[in-house]
N, C-alpha and C. Protein backbone atom coordinates (compact mmCIF):
# COMPACT_ATOMS: atom_id res chain seq x y z
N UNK A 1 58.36 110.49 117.37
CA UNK A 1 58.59 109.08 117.55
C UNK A 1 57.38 108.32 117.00
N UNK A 2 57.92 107.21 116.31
CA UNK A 2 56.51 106.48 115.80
C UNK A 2 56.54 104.84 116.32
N UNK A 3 55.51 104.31 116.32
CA UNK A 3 55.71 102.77 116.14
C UNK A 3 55.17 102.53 115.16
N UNK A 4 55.79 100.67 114.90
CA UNK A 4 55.24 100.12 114.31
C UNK A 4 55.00 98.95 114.45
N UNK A 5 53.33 99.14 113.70
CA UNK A 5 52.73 97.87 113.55
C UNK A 5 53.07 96.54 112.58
N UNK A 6 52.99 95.48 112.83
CA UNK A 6 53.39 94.60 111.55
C UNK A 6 51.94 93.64 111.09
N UNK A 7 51.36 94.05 110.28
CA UNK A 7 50.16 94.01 109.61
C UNK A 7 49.97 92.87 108.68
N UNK A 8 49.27 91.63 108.70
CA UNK A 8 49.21 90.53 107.48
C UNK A 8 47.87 90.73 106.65
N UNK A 9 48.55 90.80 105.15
CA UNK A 9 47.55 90.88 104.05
C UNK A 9 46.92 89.91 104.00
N UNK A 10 45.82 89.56 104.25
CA UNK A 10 44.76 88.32 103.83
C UNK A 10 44.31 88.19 102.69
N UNK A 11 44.31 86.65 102.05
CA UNK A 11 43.45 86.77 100.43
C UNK A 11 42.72 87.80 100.46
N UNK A 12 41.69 87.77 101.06
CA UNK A 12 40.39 87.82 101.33
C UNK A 12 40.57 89.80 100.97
N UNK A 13 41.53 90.27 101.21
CA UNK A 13 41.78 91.71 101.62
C UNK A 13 42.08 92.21 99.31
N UNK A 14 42.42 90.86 99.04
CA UNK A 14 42.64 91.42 97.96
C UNK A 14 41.41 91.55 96.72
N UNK A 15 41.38 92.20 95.68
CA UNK A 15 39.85 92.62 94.28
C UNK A 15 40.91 91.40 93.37
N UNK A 16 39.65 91.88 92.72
CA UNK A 16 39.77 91.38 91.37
C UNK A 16 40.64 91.69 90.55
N UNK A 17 41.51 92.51 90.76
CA UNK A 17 42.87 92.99 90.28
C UNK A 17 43.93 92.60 91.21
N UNK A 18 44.08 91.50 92.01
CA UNK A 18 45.18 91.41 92.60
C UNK A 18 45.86 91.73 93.86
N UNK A 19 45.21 92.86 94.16
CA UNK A 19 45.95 93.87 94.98
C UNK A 19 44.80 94.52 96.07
N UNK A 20 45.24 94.79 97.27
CA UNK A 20 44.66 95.15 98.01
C UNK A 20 43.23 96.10 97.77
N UNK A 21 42.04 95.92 98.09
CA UNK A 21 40.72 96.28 98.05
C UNK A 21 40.62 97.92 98.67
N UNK A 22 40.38 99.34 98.58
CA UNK A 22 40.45 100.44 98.95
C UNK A 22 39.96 100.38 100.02
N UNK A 23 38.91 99.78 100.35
CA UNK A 23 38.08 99.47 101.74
C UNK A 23 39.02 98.46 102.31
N UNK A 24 39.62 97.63 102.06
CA UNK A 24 40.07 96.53 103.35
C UNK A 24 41.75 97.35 103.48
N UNK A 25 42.38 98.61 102.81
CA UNK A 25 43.11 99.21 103.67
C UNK A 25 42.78 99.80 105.43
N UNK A 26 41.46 100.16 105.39
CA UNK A 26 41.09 100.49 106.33
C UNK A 26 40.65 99.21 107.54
N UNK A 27 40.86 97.88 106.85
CA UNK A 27 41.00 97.19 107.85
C UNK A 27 42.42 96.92 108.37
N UNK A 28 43.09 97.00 107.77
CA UNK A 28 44.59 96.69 107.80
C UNK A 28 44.88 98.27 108.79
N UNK A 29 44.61 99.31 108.57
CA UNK A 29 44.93 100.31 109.52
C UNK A 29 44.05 100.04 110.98
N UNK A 30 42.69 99.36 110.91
CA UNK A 30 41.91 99.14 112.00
C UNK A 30 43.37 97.94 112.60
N UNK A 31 43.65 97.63 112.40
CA UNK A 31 44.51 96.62 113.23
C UNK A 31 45.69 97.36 113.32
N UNK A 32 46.44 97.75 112.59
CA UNK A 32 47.84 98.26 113.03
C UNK A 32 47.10 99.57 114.26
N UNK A 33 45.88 100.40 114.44
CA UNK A 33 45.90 100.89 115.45
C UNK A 33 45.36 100.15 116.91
N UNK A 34 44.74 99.03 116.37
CA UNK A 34 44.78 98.00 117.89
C UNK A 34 46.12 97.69 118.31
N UNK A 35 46.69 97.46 117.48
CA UNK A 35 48.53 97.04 117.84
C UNK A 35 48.78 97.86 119.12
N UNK A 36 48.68 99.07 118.42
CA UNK A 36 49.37 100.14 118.90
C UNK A 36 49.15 100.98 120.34
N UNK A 37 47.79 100.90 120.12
CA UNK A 37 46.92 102.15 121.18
C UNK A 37 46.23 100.87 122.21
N UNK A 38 46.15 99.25 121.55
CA UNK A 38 45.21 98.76 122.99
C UNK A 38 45.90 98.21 123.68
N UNK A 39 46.21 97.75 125.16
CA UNK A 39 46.76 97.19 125.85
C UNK A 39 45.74 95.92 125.76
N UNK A 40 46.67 95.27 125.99
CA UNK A 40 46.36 93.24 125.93
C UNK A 40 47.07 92.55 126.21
N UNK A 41 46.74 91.82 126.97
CA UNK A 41 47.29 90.33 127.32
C UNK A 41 47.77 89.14 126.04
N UNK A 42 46.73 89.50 125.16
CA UNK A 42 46.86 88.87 123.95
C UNK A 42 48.40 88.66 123.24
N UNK A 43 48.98 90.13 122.63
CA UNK A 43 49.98 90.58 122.09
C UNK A 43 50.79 91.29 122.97
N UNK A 44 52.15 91.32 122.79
CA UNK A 44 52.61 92.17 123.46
C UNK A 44 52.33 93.81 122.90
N UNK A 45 52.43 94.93 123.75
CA UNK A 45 52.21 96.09 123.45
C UNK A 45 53.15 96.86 123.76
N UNK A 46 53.24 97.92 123.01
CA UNK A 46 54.09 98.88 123.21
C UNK A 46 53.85 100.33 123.93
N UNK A 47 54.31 100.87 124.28
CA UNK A 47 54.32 102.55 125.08
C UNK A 47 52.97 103.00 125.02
N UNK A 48 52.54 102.90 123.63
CA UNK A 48 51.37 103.65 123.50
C UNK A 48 50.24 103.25 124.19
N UNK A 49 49.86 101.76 124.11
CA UNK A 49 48.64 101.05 123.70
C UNK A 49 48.37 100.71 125.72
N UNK A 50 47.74 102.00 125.64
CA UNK A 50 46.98 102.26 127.27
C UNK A 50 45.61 102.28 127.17
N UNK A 51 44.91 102.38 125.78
CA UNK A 51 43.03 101.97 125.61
C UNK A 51 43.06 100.61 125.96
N UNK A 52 41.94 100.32 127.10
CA UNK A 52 41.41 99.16 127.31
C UNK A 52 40.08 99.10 126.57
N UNK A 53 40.89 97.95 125.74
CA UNK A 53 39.70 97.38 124.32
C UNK A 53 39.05 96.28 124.67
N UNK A 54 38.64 95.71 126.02
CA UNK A 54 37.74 94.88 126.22
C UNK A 54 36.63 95.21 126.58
N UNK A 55 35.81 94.47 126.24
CA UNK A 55 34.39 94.04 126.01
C UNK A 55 33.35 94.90 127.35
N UNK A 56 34.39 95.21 128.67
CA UNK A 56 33.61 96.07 129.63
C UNK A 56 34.23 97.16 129.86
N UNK A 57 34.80 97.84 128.94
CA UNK A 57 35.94 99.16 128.95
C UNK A 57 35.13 100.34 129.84
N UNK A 58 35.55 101.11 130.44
CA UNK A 58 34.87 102.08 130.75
C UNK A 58 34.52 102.94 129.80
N UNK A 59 35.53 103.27 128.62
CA UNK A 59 35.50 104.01 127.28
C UNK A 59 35.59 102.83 126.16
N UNK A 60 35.07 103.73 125.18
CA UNK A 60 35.44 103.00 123.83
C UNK A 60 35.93 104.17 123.22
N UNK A 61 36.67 103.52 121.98
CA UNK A 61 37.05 104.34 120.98
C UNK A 61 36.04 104.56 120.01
N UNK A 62 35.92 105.57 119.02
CA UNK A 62 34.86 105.76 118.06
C UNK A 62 35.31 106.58 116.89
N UNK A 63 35.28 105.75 115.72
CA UNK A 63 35.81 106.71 114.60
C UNK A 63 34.83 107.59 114.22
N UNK A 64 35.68 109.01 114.26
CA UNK A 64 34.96 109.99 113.76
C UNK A 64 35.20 110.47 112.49
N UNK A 65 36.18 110.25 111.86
CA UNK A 65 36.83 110.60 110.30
C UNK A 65 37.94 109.58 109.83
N UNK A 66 37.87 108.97 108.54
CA UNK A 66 38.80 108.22 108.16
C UNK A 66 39.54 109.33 106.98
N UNK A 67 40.57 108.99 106.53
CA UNK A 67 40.94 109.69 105.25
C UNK A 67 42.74 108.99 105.00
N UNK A 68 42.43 108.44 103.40
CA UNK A 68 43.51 107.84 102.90
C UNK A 68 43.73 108.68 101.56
N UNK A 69 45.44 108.06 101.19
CA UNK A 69 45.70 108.71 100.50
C UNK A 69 46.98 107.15 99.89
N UNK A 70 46.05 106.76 98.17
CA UNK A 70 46.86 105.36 97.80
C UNK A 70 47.48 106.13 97.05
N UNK A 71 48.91 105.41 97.15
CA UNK A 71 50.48 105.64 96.29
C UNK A 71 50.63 104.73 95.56
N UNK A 72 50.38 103.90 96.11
CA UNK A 72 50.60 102.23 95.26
C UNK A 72 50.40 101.30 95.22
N UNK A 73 49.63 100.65 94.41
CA UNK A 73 48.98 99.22 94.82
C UNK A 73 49.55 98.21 95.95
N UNK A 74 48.94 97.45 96.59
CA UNK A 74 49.39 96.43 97.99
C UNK A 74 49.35 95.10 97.51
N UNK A 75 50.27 94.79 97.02
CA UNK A 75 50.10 93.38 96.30
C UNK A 75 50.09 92.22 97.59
N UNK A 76 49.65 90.84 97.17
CA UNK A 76 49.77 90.18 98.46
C UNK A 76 51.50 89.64 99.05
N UNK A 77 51.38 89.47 100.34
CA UNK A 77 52.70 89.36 100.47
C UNK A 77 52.68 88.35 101.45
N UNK A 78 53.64 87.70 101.58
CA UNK A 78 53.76 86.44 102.71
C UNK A 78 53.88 86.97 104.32
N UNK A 79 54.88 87.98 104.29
CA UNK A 79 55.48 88.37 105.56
C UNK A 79 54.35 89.99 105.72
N UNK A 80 54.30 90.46 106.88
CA UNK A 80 53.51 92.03 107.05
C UNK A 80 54.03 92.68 106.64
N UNK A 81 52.98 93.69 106.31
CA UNK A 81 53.08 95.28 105.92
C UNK A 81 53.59 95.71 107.37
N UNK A 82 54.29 97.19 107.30
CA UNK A 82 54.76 97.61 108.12
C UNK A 82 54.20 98.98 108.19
N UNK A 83 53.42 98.84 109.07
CA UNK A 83 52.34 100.22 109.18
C UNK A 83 53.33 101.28 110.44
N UNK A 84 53.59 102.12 110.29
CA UNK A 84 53.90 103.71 111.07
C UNK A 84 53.01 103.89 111.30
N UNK A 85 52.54 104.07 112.96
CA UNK A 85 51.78 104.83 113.31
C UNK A 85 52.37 105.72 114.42
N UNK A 86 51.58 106.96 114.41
CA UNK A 86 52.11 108.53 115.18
C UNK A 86 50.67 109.03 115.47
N UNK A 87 50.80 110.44 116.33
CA UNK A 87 49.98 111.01 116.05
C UNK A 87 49.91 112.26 116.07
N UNK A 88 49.19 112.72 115.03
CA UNK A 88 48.88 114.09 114.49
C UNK A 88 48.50 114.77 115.21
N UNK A 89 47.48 114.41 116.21
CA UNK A 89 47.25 115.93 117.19
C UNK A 89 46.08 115.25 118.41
N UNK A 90 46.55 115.55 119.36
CA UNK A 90 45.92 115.59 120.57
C UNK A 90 44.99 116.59 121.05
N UNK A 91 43.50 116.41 120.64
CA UNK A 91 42.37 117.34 121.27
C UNK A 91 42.07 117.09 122.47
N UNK A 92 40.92 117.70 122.87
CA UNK A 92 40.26 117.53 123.98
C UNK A 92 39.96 116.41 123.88
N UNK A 93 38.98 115.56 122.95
CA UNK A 93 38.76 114.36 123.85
C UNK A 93 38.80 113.48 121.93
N UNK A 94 39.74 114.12 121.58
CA UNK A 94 39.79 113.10 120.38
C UNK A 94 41.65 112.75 120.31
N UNK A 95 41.73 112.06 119.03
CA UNK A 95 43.37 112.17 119.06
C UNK A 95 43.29 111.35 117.63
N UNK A 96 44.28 112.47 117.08
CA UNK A 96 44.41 111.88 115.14
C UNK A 96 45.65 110.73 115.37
N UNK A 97 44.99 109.83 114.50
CA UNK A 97 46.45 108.83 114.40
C UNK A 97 46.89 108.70 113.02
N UNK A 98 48.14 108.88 112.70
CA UNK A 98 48.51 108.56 111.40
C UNK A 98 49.45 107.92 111.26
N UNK A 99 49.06 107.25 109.88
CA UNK A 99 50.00 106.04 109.23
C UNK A 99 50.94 106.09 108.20
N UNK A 100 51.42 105.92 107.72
CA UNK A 100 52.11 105.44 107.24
C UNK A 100 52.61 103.80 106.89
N UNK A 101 52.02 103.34 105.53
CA UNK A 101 51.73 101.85 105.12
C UNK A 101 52.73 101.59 104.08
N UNK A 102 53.87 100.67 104.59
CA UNK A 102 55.07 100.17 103.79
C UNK A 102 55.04 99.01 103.78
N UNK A 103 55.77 98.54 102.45
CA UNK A 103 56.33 97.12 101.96
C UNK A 103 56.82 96.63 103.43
N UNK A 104 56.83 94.95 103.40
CA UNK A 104 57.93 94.20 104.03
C UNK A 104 58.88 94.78 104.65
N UNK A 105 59.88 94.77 103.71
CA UNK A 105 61.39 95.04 103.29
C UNK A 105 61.47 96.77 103.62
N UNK A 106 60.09 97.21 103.87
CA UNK A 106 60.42 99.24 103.86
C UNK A 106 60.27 99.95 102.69
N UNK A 107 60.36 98.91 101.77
CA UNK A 107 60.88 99.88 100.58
C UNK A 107 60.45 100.67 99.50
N UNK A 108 58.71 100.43 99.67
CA UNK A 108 58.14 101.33 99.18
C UNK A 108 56.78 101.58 100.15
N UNK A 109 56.55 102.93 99.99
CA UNK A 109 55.21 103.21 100.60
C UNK A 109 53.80 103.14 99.60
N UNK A 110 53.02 102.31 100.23
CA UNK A 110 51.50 102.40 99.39
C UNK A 110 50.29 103.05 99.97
N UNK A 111 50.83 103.76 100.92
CA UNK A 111 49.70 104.46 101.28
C UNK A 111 50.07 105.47 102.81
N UNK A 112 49.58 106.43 102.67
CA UNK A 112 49.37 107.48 104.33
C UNK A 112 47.92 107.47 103.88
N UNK A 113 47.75 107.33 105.51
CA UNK A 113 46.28 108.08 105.95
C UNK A 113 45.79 108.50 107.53
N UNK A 114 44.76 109.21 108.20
CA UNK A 114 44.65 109.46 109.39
C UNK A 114 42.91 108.80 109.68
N UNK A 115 43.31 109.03 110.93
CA UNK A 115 41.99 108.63 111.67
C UNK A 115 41.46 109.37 112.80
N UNK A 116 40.59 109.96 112.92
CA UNK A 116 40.31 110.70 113.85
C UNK A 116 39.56 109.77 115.33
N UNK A 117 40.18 109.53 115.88
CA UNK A 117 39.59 109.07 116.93
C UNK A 117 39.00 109.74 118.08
N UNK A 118 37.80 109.51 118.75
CA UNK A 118 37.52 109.77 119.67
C UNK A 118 36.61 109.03 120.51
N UNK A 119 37.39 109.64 122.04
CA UNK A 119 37.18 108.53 122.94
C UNK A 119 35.66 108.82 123.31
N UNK A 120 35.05 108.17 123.95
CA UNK A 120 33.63 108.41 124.50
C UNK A 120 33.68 107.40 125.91
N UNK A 121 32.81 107.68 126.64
CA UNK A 121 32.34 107.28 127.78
C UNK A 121 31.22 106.04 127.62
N UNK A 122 31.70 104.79 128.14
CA UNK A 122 30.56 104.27 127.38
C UNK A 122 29.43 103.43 128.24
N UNK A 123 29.37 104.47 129.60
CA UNK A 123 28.30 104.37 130.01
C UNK A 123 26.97 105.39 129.45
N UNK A 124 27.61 106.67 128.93
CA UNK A 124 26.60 107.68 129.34
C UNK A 124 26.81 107.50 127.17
N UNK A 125 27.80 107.36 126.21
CA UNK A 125 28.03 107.35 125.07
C UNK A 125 28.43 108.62 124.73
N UNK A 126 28.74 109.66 125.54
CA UNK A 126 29.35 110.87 125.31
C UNK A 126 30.16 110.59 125.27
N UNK A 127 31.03 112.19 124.27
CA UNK A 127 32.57 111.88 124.37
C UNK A 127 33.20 112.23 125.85
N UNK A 128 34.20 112.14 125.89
CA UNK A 128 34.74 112.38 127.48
C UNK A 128 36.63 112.65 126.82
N UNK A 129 36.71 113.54 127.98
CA UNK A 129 38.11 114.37 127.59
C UNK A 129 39.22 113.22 127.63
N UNK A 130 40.52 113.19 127.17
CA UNK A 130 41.42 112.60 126.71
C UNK A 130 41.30 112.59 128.69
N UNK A 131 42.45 111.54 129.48
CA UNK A 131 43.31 111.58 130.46
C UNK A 131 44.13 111.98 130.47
N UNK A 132 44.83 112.15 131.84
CA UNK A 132 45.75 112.39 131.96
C UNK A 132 46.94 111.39 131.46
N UNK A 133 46.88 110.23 131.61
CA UNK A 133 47.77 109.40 131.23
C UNK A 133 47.62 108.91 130.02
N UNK A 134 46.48 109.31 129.38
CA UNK A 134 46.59 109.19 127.82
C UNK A 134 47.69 110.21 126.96
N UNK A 135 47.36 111.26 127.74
CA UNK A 135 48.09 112.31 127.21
C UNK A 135 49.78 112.14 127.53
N UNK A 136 49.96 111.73 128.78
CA UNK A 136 51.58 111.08 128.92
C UNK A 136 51.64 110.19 128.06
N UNK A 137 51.20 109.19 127.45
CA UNK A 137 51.68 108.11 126.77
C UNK A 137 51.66 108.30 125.22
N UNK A 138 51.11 109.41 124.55
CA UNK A 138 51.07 109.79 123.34
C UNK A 138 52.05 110.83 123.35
N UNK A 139 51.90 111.92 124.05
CA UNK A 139 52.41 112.90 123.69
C UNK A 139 53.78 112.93 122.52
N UNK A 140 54.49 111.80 123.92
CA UNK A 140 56.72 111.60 122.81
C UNK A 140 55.97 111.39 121.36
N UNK A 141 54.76 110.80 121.30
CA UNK A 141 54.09 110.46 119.76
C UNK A 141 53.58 111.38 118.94
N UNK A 142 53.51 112.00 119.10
CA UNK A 142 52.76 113.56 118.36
C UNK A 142 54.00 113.75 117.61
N UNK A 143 53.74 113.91 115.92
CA UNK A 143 54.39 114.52 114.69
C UNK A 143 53.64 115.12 114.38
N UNK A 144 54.10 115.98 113.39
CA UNK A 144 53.29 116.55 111.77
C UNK A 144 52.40 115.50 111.58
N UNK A 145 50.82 116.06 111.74
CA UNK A 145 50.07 115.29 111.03
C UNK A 145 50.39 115.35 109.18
N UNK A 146 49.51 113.89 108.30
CA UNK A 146 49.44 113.98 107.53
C UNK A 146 49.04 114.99 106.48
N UNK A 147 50.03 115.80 106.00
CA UNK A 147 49.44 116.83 104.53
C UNK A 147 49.34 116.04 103.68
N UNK A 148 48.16 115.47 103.13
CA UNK A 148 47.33 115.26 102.27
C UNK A 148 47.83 116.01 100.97
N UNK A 149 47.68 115.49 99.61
CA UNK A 149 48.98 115.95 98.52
C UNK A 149 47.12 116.66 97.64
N UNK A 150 46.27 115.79 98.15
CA UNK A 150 44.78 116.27 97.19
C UNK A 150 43.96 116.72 97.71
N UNK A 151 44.09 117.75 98.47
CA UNK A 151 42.68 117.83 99.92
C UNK A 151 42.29 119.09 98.68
């Protein structure tokens, strides 16, 4: 089972060619996984999004590995990208999330990539093991992580 995020391209996200910047994909995935994984008052949230991402969290999240893989340029668009997110695998105290980054409309993909997340404690800044109720609320989410076509 996956959700999805609905993601807006900003000028600002696009080079000098038009089209989305290799680095500001990874901002566009930094947000489709706030969508997803933080609970807020802000937005509504879905199943997943049980990390409390405020400012006195007991945990934070912490990227430990990024890795993309572009199909096709991200031209700018009026309406969001439609980011898939799942996840690849549930460790001890990390958890891969992967995407999947489509057109509007669905109709073409410009990009998969994963993220290795892990949680930490952020009194002491160690990592600290997944929960129990983290692990209920991802689990229905766990697919095939991303195979990578160039590793």
């Amino acid at each position: 089972m996956r959700e999805t995020a609905h993601v807006q391209v900003r000028w600002a996200d696009l080079d000098g060619y038009g089209h989305v910047n290799n680095a500001a994909l990874f901002t566009l995935l930094e947000d489709a996984r706030v969508q997803t994984l933080w609970a807020s008052d802000e937005f509504e949230a879905g199943p997943m999004a049980i990390v409390d991402g405020s400012p006195h969290a007991e945990s934070w999240t912490v990227i430990a590995r990024q890795e993309a893989e572009y199909l096709a340029q991200i031209p700018h668009h009026r309406r969001p990208l439609q980011i898939d997110v799942w996840i690849g695998r549930l460790g001890g105290a990390s958890v891969s999330v992967c995407y999947e980054v489509l057109s509007p409309d669905r109709s073409v993909m410009y990009a998969r990539a994963a993220t290795t997340v892990v949680m930490v404690d952020a009194a002491s800044g160690s990592p600290r093991r997944l929960t129990d109720a983290e692990r209920d609320a991802w689990e229905p989410y766990v697919e095939a992580p991303i195979d990578f076509r160039h590793r």
